[in-house]
PDB file of N, CA and C in Angstrom:
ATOM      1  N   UNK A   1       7.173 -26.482  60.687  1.00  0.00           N
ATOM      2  CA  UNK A   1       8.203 -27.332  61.229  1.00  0.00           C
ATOM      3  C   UNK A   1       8.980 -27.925  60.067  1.00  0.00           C
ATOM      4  N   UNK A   2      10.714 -27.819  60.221  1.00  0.00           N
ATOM      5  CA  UNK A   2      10.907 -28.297  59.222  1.00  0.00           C
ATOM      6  C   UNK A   2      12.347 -28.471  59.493  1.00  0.00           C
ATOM      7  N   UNK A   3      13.285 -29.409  59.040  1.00  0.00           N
ATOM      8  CA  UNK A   3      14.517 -29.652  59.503  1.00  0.00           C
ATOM      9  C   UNK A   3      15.599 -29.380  58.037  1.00  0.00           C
ATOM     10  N   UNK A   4      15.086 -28.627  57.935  1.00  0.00           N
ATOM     11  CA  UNK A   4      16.205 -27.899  56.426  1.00  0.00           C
ATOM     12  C   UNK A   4      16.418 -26.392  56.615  1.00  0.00           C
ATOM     13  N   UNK A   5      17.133 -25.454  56.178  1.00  0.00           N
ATOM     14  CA  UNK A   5      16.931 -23.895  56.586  1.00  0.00           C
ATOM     15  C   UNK A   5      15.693 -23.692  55.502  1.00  0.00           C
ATOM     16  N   UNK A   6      15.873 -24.651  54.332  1.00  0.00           N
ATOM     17  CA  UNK A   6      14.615 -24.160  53.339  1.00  0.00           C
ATOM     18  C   UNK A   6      13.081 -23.948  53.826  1.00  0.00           C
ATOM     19  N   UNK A   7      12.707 -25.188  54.634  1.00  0.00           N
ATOM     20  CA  UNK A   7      11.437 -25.155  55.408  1.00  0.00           C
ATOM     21  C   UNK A   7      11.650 -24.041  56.370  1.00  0.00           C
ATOM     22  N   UNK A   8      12.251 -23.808  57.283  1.00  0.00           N
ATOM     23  CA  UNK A   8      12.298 -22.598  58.523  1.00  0.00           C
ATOM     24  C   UNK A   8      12.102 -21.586  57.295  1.00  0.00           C
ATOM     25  N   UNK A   9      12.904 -20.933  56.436  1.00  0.00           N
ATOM     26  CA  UNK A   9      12.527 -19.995  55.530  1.00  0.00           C
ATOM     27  C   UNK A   9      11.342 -19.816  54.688  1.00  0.00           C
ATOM     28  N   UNK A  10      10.712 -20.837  54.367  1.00  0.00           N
ATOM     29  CA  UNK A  10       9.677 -20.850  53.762  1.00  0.00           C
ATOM     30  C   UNK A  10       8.386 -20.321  54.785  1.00  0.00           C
ATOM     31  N   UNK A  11       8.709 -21.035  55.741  1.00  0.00           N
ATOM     32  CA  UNK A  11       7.457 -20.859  56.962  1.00  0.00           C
ATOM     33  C   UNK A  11       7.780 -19.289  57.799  1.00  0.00           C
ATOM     34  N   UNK A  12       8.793 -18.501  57.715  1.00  0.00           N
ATOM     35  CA  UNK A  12       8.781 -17.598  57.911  1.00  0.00           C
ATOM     36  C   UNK A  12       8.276 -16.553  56.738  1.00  0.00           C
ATOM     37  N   UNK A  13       8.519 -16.898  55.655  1.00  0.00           N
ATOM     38  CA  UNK A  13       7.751 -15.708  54.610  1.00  0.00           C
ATOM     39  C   UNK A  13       6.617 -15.784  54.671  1.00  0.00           C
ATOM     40  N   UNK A  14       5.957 -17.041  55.134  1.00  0.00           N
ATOM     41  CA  UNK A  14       4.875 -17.112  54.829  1.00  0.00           C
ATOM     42  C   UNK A  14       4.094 -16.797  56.276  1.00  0.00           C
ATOM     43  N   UNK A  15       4.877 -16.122  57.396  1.00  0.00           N
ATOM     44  CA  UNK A  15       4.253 -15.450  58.516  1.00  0.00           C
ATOM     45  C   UNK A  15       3.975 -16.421  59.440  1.00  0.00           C
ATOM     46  N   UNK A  16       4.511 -17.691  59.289  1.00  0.00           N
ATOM     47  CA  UNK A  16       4.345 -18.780  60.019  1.00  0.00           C
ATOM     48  C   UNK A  16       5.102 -18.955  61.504  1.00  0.00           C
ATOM     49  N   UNK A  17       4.990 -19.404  62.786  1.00  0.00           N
ATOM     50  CA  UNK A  17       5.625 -19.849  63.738  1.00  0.00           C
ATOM     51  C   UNK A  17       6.541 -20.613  62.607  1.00  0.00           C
ATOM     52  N   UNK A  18       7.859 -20.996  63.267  1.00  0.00           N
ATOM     53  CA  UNK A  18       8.781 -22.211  62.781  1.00  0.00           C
ATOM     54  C   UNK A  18       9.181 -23.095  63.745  1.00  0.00           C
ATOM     55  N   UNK A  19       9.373 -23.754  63.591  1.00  0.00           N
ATOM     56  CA  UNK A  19      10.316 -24.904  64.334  1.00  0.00           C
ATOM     57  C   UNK A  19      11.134 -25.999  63.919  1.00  0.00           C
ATOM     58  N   UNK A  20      12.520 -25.624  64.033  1.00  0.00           N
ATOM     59  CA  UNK A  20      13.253 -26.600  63.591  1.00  0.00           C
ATOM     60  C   UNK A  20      13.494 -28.169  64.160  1.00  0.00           C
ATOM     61  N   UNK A  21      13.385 -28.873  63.264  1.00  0.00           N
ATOM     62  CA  UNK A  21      13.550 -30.376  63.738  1.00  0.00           C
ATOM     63  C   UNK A  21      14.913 -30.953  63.717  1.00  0.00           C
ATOM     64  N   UNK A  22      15.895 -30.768  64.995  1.00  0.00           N
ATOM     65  CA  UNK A  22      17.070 -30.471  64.809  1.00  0.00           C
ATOM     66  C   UNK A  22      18.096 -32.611  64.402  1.00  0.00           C
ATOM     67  N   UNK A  23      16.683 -33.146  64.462  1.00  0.00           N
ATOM     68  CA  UNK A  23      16.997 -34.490  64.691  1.00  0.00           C
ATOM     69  C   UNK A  23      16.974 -35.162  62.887  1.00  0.00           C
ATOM     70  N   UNK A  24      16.412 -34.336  62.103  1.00  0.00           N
ATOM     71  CA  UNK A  24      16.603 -34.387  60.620  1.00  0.00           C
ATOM     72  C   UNK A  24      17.757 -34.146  59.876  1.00  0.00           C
ATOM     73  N   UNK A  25      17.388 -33.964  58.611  1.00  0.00           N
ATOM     74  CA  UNK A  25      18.503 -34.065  57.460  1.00  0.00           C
ATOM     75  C   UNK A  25      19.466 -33.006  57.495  1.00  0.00           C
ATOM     76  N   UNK A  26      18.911 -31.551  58.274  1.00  0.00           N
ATOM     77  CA  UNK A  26      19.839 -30.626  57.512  1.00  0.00           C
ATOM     78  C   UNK A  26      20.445 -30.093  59.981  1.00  0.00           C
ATOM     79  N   UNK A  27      21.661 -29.974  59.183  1.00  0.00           N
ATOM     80  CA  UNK A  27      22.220 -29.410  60.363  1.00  0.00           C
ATOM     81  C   UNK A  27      21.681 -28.586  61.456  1.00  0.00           C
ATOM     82  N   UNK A  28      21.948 -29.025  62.834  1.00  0.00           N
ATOM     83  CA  UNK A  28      21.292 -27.904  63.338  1.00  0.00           C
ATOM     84  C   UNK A  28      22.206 -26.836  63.745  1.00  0.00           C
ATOM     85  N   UNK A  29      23.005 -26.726  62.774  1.00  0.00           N
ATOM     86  CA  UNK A  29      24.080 -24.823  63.098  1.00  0.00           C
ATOM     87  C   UNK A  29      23.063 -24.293  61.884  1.00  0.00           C
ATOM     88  N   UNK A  30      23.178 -24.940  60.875  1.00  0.00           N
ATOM     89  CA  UNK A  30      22.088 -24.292  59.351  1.00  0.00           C
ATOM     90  C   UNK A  30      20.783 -23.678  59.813  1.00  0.00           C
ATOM     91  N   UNK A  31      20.097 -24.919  60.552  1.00  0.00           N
ATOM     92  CA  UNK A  31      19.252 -24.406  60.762  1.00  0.00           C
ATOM     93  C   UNK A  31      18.741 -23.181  61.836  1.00  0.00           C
ATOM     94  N   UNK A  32      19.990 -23.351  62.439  1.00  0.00           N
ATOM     95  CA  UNK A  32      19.664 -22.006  63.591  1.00  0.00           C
ATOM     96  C   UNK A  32      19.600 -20.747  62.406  1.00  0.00           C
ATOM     97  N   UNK A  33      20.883 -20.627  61.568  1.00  0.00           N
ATOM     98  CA  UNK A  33      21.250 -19.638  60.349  1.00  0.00           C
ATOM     99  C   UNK A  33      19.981 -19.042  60.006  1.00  0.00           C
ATOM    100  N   UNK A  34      18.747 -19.883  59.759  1.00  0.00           N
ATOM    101  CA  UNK A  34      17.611 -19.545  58.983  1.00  0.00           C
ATOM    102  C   UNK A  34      16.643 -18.928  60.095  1.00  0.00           C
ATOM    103  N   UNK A  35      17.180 -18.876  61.358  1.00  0.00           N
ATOM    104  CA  UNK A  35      16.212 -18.272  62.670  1.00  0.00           C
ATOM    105  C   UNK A  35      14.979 -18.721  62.846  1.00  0.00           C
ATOM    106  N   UNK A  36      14.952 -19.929  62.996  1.00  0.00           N
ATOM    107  CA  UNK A  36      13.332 -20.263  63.145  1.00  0.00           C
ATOM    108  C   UNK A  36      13.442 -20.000  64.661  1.00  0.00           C
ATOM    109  N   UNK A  37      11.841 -19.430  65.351  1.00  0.00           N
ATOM    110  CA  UNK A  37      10.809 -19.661  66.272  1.00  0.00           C
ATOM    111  C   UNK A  37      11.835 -20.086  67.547  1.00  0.00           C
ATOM    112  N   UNK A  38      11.718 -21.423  67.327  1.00  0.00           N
ATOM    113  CA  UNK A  38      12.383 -22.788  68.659  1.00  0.00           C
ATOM    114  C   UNK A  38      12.466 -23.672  67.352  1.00  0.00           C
ATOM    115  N   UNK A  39      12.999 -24.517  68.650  1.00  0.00           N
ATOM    116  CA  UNK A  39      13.677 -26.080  67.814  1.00  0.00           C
ATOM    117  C   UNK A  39      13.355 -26.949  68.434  1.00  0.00           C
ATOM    118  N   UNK A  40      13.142 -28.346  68.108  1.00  0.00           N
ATOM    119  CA  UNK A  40      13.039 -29.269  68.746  1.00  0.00           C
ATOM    120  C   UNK A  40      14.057 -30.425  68.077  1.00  0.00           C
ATOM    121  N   UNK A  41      14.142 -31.575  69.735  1.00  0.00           N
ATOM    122  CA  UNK A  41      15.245 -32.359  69.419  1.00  0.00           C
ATOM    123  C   UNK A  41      14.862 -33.838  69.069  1.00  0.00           C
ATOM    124  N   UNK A  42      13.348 -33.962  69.605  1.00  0.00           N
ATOM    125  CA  UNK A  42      12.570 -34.967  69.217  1.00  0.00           C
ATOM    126  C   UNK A  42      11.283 -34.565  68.823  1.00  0.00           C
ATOM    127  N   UNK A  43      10.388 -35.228  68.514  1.00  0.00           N
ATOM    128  CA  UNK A  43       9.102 -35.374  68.120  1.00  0.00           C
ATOM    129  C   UNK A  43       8.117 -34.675  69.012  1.00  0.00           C
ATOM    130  N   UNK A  44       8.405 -35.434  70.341  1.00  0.00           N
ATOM    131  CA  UNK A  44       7.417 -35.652  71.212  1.00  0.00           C
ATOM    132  C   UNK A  44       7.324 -33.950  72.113  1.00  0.00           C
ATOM    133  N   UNK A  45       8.599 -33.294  71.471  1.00  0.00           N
ATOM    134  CA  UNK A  45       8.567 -32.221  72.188  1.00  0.00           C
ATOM    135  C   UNK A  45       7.757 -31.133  71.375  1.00  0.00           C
ATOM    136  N   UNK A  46       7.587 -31.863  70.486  1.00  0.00           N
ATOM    137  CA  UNK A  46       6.301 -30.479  69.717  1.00  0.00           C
ATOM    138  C   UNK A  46       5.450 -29.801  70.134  1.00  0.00           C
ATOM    139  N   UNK A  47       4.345 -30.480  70.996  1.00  0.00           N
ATOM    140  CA  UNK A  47       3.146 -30.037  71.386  1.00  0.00           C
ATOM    141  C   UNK A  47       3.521 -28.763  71.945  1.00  0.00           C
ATOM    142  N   UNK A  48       4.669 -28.880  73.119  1.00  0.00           N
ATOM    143  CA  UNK A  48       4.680 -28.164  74.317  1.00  0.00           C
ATOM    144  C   UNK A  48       5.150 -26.762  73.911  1.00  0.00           C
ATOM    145  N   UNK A  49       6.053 -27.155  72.730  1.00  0.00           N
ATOM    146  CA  UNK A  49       6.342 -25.933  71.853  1.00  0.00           C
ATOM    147  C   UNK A  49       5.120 -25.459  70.967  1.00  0.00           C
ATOM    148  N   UNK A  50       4.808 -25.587  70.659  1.00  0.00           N
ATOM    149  CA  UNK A  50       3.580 -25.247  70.082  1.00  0.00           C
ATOM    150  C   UNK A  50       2.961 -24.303  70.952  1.00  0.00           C
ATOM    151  N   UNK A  51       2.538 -24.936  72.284  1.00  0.00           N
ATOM    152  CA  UNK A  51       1.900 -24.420  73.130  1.00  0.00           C
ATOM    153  C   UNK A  51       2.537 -23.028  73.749  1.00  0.00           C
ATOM    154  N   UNK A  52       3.813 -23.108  73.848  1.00  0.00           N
ATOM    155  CA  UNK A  52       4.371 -21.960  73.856  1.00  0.00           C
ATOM    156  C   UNK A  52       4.332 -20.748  73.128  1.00  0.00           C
ATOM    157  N   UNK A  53       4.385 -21.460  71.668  1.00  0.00           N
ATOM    158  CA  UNK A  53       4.670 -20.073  70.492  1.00  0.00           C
ATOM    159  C   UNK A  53       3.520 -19.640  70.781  1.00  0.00           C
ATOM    160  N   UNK A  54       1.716 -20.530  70.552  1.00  0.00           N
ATOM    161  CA  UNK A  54       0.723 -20.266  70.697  1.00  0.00           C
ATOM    162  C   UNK A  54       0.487 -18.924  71.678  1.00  0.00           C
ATOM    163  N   UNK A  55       1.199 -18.955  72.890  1.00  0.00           N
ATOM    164  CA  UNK A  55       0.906 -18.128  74.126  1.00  0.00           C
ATOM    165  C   UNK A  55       1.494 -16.539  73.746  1.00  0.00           C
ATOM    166  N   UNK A  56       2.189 -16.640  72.953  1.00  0.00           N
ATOM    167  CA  UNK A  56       3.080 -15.413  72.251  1.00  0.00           C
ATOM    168  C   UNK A  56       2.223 -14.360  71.169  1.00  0.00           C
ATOM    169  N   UNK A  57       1.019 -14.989  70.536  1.00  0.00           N
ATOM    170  CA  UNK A  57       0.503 -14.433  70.149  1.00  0.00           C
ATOM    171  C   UNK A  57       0.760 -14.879  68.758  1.00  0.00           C
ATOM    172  N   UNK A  58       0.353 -13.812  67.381  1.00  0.00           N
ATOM    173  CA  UNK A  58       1.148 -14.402  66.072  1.00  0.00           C
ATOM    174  C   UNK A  58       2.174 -14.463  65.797  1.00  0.00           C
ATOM    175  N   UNK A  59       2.485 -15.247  64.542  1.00  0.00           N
ATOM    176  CA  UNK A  59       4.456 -15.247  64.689  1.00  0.00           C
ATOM    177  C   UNK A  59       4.671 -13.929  63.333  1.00  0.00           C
TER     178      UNK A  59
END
């Protein structure tokens, strides 16, 4: 999880689910750019995403 394209990119090389935190520092047009996973617009919506990617199998 990470609200920069640097974090979404990092967590994708590294074979990771991503999720952008669209309520942070770096834009959320940027961060779509870097293709993370899903996004979230608050906090509280993490889990459920989580729970989702989880159901998908690995990322």
């Amino acid at each position: 999880m990470g609200d920069s394209p640097v974090d979404i990119l990092a967590g994708r090389a590294a074979g990771a689910w991503t999720v952008a935190a669209t309520y942070g520092y770096g834009s959320p047009a940027s961060l779509w750019e870097a293709k993370p996973h899903a996004a979230i617009a608050r906090f509280a919506d993490l889990p459920a995403v989580l729970a989702d990617l989880e159901s998908h199998g690995p990322g």
